[in-house]
N, C-alpha and C. Protein backbone atom coordinates (compact mmCIF):
# COMPACT_ATOMS: atom_id res chain seq x y z
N UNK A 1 0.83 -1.20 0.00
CA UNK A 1 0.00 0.00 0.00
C UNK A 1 0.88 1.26 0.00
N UNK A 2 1.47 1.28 0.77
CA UNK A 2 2.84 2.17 0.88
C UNK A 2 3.50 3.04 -0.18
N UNK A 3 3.93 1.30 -0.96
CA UNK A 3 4.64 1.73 -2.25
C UNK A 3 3.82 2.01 -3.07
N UNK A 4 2.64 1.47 -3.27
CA UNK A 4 1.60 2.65 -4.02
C UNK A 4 1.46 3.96 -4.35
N UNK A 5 1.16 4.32 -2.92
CA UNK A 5 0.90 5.86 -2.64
C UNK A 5 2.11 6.56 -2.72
N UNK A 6 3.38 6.16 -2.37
CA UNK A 6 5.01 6.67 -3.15
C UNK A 6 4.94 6.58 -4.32
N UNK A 7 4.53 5.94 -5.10
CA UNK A 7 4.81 5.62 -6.49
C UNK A 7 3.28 6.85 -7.22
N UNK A 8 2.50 6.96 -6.93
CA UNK A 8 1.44 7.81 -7.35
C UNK A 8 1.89 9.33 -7.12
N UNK A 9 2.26 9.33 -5.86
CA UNK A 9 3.31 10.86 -5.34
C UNK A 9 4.21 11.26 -5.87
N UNK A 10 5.09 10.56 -6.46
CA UNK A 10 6.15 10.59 -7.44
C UNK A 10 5.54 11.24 -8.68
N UNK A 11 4.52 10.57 -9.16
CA UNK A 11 4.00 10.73 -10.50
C UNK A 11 3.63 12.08 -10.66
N UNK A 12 2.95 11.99 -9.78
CA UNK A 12 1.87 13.70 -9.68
C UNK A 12 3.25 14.52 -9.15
N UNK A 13 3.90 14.55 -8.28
CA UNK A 13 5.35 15.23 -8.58
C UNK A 13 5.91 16.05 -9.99
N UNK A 14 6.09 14.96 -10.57
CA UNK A 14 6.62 15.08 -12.11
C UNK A 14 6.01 15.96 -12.68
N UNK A 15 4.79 15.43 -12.98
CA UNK A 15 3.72 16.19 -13.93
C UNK A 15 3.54 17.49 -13.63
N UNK A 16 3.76 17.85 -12.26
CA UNK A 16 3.52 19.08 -11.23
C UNK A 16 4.84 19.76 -11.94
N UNK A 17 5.93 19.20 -12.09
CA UNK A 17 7.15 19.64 -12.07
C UNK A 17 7.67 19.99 -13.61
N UNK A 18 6.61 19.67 -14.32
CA UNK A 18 6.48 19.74 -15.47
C UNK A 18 6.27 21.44 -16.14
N UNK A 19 5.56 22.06 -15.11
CA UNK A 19 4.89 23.09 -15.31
C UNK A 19 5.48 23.87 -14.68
N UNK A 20 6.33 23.78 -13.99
CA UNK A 20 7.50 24.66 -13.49
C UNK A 20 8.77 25.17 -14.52
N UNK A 21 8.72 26.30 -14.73
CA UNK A 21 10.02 26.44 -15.50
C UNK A 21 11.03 26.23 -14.97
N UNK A 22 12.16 25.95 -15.65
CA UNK A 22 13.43 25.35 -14.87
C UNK A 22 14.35 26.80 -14.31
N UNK A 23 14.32 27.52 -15.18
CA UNK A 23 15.13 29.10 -14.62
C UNK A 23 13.70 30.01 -14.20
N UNK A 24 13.54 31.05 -13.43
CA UNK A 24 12.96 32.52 -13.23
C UNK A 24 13.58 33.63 -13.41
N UNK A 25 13.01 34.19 -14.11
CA UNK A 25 13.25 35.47 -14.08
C UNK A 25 13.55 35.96 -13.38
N UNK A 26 15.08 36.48 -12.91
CA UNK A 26 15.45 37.75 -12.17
C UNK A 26 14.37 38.59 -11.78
N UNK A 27 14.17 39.25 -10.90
CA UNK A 27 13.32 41.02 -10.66
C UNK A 27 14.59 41.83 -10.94
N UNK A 28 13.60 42.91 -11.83
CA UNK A 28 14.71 43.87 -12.39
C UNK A 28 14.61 45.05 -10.85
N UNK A 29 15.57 45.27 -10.21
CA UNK A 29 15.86 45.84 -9.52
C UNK A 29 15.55 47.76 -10.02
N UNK A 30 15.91 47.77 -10.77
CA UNK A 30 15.93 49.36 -11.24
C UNK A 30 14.46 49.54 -10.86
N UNK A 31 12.97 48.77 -11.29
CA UNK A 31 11.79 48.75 -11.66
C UNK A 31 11.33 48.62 -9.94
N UNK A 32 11.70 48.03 -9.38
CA UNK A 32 11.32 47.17 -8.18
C UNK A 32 10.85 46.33 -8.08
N UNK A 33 10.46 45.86 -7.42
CA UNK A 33 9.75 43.84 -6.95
C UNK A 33 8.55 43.85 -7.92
N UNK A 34 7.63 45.14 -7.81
CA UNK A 34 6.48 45.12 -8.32
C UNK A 34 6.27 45.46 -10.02
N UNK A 35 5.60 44.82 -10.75
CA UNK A 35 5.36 45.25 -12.24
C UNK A 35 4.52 46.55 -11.67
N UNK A 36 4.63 46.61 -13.34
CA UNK A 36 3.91 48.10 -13.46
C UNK A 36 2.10 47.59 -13.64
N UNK A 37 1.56 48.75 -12.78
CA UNK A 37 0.19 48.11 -12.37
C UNK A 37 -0.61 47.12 -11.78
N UNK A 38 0.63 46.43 -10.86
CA UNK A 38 -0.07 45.43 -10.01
C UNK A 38 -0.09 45.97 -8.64
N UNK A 39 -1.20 46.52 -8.30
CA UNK A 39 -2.08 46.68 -6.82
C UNK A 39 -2.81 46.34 -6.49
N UNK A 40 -3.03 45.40 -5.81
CA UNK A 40 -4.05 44.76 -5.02
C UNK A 40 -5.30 45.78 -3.92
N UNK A 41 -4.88 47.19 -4.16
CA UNK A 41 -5.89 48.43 -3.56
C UNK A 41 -5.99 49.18 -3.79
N UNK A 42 -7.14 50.27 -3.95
CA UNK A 42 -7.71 51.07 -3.79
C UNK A 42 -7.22 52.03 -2.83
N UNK A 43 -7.59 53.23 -3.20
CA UNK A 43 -7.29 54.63 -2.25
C UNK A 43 -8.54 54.63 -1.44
N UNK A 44 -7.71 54.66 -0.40
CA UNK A 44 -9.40 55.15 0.83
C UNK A 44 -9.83 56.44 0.50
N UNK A 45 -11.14 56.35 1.08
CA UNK A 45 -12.37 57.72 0.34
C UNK A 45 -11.79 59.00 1.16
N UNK A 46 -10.78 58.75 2.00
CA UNK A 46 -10.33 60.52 2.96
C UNK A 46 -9.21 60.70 2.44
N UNK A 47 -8.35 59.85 1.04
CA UNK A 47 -7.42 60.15 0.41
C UNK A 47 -7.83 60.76 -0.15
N UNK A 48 -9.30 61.08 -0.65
CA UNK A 48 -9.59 61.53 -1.90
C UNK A 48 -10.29 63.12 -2.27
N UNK A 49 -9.53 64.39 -3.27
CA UNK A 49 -10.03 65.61 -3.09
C UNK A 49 -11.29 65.86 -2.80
N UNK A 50 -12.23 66.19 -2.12
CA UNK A 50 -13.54 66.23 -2.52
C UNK A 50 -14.11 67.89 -3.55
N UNK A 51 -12.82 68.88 -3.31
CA UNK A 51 -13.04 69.72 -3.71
C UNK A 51 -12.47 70.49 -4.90
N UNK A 52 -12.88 71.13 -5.77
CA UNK A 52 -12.36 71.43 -6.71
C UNK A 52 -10.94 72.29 -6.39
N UNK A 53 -10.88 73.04 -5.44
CA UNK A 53 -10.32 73.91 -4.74
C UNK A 53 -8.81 72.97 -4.62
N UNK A 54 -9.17 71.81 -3.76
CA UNK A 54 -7.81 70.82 -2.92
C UNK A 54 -7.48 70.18 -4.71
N UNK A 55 -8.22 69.65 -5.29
CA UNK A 55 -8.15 69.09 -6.62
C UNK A 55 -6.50 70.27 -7.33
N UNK A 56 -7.27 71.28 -7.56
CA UNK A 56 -6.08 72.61 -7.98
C UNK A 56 -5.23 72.60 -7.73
N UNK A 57 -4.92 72.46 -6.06
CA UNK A 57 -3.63 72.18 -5.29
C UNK A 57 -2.59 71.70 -5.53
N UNK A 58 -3.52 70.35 -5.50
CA UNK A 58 -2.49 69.00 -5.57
C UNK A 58 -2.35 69.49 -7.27
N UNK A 59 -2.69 69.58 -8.08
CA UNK A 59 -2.19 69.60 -9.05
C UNK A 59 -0.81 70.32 -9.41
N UNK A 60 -1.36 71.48 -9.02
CA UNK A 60 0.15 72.79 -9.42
C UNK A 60 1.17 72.41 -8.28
N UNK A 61 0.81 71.50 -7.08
CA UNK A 61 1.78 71.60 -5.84
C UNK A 61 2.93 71.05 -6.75
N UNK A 62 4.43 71.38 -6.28
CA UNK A 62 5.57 71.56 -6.37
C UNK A 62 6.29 71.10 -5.66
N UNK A 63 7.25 69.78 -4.70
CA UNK A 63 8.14 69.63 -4.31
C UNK A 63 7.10 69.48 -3.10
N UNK A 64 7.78 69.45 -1.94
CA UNK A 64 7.25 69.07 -0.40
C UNK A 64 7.14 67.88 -0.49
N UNK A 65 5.96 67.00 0.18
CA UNK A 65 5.75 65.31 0.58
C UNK A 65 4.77 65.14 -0.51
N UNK A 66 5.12 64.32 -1.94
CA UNK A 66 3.78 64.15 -2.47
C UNK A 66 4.70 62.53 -3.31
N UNK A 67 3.94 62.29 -3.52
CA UNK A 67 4.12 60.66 -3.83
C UNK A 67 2.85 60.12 -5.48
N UNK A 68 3.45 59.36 -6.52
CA UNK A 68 2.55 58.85 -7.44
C UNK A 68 2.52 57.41 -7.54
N UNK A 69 1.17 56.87 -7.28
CA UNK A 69 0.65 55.59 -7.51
C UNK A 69 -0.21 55.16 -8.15
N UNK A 70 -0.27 53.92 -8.54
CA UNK A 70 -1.31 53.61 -9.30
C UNK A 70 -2.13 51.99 -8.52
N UNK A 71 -3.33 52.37 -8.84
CA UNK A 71 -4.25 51.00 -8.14
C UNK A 71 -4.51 50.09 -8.63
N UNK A 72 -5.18 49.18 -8.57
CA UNK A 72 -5.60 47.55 -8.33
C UNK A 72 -6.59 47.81 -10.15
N UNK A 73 -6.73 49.27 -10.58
CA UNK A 73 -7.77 49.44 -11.62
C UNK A 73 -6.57 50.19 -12.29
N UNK A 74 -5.52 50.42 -12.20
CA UNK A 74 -4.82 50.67 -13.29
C UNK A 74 -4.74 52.24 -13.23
N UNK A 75 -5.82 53.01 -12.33
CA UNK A 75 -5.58 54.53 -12.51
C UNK A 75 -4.36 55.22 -12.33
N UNK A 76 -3.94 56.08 -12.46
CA UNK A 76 -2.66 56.77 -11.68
C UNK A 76 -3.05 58.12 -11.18
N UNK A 77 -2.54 57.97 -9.69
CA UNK A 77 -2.76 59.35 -8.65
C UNK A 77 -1.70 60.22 -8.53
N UNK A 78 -1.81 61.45 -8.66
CA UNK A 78 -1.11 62.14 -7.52
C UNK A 78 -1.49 62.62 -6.67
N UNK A 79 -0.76 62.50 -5.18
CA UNK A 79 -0.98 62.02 -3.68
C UNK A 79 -0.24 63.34 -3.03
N UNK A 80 -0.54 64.48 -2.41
CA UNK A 80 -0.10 65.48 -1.86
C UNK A 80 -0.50 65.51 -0.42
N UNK A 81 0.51 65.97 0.36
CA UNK A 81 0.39 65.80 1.94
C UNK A 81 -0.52 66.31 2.24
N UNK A 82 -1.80 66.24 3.10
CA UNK A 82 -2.56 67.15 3.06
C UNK A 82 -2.22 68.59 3.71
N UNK A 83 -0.90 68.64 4.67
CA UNK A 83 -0.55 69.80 5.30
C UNK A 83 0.01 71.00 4.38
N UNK A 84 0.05 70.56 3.33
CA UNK A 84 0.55 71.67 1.80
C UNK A 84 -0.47 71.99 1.60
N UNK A 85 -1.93 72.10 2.02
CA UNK A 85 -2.92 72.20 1.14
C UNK A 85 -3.51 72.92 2.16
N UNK A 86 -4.03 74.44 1.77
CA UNK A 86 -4.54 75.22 2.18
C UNK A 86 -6.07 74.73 2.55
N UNK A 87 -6.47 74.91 3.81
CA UNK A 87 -7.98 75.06 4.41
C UNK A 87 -8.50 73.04 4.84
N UNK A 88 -7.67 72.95 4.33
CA UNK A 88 -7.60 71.21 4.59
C UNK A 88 -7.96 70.51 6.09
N UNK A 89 -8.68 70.28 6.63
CA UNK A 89 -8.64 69.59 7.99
C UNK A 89 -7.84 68.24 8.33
N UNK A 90 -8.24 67.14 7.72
CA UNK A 90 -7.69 65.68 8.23
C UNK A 90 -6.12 65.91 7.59
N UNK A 91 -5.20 66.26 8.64
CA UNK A 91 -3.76 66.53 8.08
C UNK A 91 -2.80 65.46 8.18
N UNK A 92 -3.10 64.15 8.33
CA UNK A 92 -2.63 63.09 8.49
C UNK A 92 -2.84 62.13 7.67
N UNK A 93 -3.55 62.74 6.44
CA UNK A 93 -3.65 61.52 5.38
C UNK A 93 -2.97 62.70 4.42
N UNK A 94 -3.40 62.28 2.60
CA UNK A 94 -2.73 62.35 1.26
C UNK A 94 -3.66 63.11 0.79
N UNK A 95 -3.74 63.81 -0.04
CA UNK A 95 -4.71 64.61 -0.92
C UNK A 95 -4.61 63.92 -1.96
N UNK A 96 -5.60 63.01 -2.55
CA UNK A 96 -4.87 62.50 -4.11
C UNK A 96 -5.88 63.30 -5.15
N UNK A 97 -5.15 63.06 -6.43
CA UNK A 97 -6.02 63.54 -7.37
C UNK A 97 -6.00 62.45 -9.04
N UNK A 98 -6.77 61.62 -9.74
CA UNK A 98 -6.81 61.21 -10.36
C UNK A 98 -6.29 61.28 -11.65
N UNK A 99 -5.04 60.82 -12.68
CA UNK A 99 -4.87 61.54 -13.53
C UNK A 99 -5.14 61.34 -15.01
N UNK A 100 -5.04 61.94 -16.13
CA UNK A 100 -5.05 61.54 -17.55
C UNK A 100 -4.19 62.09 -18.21
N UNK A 101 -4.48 61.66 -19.45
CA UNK A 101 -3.37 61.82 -20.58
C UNK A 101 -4.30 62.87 -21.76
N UNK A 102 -4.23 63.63 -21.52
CA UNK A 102 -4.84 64.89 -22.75
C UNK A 102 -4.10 65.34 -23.97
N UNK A 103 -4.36 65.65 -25.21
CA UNK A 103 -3.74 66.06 -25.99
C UNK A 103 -3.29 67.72 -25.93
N UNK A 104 -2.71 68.29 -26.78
CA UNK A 104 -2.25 69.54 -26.44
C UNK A 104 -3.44 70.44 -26.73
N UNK A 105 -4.64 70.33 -27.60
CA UNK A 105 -5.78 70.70 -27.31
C UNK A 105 -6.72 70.40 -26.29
N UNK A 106 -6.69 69.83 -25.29
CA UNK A 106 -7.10 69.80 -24.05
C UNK A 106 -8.42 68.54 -24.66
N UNK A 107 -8.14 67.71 -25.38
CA UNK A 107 -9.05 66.59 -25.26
C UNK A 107 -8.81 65.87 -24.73
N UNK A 108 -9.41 64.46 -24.19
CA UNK A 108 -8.31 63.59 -23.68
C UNK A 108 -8.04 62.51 -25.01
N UNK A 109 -6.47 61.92 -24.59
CA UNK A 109 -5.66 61.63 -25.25
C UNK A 109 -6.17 60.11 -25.53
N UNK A 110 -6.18 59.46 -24.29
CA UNK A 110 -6.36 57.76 -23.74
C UNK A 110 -6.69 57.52 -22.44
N UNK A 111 -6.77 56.65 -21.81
CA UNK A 111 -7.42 56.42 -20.47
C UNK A 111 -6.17 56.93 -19.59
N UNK A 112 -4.84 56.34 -20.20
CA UNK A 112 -3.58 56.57 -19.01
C UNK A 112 -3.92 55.44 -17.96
N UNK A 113 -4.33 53.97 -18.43
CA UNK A 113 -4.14 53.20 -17.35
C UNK A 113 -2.92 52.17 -17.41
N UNK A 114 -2.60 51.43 -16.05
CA UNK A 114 -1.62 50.44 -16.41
C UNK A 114 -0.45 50.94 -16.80
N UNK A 115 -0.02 50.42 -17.74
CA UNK A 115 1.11 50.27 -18.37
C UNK A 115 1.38 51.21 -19.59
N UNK A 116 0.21 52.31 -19.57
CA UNK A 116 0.25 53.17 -20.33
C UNK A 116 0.87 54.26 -20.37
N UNK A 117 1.98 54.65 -21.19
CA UNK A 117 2.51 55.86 -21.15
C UNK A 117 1.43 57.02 -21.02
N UNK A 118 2.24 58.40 -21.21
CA UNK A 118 1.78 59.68 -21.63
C UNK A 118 2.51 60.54 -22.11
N UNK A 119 3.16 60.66 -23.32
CA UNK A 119 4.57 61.38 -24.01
C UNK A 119 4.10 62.20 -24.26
N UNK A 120 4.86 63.67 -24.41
CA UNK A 120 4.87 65.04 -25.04
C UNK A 120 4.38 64.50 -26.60
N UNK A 121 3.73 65.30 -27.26
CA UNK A 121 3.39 66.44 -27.02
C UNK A 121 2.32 66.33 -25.99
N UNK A 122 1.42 65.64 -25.73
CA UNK A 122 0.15 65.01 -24.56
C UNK A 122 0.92 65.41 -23.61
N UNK A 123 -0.08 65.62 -22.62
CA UNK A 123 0.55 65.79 -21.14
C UNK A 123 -0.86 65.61 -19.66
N UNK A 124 0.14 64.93 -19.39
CA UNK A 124 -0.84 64.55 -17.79
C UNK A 124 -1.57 65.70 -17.00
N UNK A 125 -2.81 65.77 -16.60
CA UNK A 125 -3.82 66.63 -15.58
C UNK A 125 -4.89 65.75 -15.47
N UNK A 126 -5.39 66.74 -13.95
CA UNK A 126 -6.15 65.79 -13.07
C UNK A 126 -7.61 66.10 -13.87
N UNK A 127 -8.32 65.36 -13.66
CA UNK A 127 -9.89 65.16 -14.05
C UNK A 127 -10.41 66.50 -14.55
N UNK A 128 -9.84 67.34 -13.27
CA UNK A 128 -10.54 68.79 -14.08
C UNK A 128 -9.73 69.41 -14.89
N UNK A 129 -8.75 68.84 -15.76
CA UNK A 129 -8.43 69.50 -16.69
C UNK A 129 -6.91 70.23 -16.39
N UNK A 130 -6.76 70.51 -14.80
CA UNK A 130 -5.05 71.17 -14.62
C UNK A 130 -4.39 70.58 -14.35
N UNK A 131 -3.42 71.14 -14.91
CA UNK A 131 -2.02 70.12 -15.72
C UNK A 131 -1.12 69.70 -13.91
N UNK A 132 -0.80 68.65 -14.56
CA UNK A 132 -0.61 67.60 -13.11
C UNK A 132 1.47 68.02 -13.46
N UNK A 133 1.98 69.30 -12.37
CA UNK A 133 2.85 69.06 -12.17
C UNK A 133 3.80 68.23 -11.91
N UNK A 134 4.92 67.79 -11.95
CA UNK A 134 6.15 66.73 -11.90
C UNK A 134 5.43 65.34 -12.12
N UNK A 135 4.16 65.18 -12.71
CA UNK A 135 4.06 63.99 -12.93
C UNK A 135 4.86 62.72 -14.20
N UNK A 136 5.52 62.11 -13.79
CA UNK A 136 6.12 60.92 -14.70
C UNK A 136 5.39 60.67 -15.44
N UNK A 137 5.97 60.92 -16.67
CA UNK A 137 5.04 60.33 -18.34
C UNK A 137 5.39 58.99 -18.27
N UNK A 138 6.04 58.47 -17.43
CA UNK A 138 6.08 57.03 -17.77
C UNK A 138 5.19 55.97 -16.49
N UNK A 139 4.62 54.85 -17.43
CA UNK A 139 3.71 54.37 -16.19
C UNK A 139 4.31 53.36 -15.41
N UNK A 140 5.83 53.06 -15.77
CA UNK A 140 6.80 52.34 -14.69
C UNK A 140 6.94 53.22 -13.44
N UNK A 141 6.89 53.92 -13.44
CA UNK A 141 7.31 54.99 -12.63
C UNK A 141 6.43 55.52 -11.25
N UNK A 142 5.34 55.07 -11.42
CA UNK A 142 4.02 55.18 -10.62
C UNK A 142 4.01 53.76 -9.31
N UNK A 143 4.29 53.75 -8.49
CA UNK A 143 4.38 52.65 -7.38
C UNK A 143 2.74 52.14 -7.35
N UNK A 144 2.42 51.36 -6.55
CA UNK A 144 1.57 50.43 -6.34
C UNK A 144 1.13 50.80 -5.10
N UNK A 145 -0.31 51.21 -4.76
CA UNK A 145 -0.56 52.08 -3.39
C UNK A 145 0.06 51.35 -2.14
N UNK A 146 0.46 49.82 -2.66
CA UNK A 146 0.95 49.36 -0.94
C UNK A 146 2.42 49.96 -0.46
N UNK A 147 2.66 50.22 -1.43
CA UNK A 147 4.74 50.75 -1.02
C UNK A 147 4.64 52.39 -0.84
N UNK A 148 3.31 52.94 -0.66
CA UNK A 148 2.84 54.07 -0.29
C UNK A 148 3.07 54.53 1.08
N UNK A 149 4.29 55.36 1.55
CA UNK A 149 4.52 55.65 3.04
C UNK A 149 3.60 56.62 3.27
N UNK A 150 3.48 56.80 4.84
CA UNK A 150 2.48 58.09 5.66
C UNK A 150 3.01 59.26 5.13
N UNK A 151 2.14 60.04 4.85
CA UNK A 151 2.37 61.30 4.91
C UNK A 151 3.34 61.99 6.25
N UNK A 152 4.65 62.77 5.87
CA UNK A 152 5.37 63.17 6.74
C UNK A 152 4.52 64.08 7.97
N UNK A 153 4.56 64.13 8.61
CA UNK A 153 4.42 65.06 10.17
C UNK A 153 5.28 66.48 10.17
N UNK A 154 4.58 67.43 10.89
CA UNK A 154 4.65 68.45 10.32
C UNK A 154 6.28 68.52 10.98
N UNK A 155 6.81 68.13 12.37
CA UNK A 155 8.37 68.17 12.53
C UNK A 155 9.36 67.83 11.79
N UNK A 156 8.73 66.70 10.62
CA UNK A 156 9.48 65.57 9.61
C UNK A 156 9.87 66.71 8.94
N UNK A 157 8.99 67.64 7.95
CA UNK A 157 8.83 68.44 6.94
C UNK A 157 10.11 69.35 6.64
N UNK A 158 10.90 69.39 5.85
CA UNK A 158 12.07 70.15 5.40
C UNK A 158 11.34 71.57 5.34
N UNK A 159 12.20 72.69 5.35
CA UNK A 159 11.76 74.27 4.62
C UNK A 159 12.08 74.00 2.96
N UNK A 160 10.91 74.91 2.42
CA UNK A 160 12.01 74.48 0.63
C UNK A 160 12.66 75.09 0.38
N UNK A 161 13.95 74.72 -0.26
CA UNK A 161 15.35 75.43 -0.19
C UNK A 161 14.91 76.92 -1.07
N UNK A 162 14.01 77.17 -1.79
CA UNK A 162 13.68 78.45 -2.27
C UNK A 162 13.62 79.53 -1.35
N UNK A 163 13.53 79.15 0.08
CA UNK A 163 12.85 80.16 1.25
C UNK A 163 14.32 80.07 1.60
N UNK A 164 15.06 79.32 1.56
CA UNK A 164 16.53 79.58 2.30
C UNK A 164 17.52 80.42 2.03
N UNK A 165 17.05 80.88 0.33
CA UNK A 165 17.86 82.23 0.49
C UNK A 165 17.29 83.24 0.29
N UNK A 166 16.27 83.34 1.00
CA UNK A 166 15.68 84.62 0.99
C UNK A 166 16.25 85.32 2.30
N UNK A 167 16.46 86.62 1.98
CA UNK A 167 17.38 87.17 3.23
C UNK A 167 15.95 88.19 4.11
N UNK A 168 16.17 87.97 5.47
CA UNK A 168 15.76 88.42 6.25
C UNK A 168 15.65 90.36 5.89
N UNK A 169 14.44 91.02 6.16
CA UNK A 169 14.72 92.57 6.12
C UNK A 169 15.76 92.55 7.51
N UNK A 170 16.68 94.09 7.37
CA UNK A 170 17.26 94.42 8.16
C UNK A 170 16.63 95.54 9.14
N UNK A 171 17.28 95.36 10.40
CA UNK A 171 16.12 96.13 11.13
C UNK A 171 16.54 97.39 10.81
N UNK A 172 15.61 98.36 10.95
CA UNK A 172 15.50 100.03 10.70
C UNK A 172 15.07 100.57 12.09
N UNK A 173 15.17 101.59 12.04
CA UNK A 173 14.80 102.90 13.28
C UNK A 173 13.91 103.58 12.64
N UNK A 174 12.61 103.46 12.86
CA UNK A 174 11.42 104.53 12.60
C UNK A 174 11.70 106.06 13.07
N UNK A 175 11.63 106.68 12.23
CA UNK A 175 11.52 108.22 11.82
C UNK A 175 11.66 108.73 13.54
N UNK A 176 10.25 108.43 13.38
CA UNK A 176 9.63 109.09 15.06
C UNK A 176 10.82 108.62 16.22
N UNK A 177 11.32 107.65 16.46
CA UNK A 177 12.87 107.16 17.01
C UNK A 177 13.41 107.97 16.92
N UNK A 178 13.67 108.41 15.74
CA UNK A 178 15.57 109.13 15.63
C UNK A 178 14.87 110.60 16.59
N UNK A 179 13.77 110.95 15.94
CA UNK A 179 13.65 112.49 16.14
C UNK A 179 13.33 112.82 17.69
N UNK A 180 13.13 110.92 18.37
CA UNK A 180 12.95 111.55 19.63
C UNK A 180 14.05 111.81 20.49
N UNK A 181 15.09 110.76 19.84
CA UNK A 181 16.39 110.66 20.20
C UNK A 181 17.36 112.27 20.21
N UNK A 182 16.95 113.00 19.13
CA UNK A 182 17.26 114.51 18.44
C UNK A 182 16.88 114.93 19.69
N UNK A 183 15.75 115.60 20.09
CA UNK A 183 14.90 116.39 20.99
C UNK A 183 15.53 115.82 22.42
N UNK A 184 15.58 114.46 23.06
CA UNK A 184 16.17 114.40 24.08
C UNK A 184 17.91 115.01 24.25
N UNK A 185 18.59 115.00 23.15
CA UNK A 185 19.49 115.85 23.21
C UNK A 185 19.82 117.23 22.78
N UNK A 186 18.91 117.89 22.51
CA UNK A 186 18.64 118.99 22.61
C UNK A 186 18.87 119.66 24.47
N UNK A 187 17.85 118.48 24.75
CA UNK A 187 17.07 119.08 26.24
C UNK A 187 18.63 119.27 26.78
């Protein structure tokens, strides 16, 4: 009985082993672990602009904490801290904004899902139409919402080096100062 059930285990082994390729594919490291467009999730509904106003934001925002992903449906976001975003309450999540691929006449181009580019002359903006700053025309380039870190904390947050050389005014002596300074030495 034994050698039966060894000898049947063996078999189904094989056949099993059959369907295994003998080498795998490397992961291309440059790309990361993940292909392009495989997410297993969705953006939660307090990631998401509700307003045309935060929508604007995130679009034109520039540098600070903002991050691009794409979901389980192939869309691609851009994700802005919500603390960059003027009038904003829940400051501990992402502002995202949905994006596309438009032509240079402002039609849209293609869906922009997956694995889909978006090359010049076309260019990426969010749903309502404004043009989606530093966004990657390429759809390798877009992470997978799980490799999505927290939004930084407002101690985390760098100054942007644009404000760093801005030089301080120097202090002055108001008018009314000097002249009182005058008159006490007079007296």
């Amino acid at each position: 009985f034994w050698h039966s059930l060894q000898s049947g285990w063996l078999t189904f082994y094989d056949e099993l082993r059959s369907f295994v390729p003998a080498t795998l594919p490397e992961p291309s490291l440059g790309k990361g672990l993940w292909t392009t467009g495989l997410s297993s999730m969705v953006l939660k509904e307090e990631n998401l602009c509700k307003t045309v106003y935060c929508r604007a934001q995130v679009a034109n925002s520039q540098g600070g904490d903002y991050t691009f992903v794409v979901d389980r449906n192939g869309f691609h976001w851009k994700c802005v801290n919500r603390r960059q975003i003027k009038g904003e309450r829940n400051l501990n999540t992402w502002a995202c904004i949905a994006l596309q691929c438009f032509k240079k006449d402002g039609t849209l181009l293609k869906n922009f899902k997956f694995d889909e580019d978006c090359h010049t002359p076309a260019f990426i903006a969010s749903d309502d139409g404004a043009k989606a700053e530093q966004a990657p025309a390429d759809a390798e380039d877009y992470m997978p919402i799980e490799l999505m870190k927290q939004p930084l904390r407002a101690d985390e947050m760098s100054m942007p080096v644009s404000l760093a050389w801005v030089v301080p005014p120097l202090p002055t002596r108001r008018r009314s100062d000097s002249s009182l300074a005058r008159s006490r030495d007079f007296l």
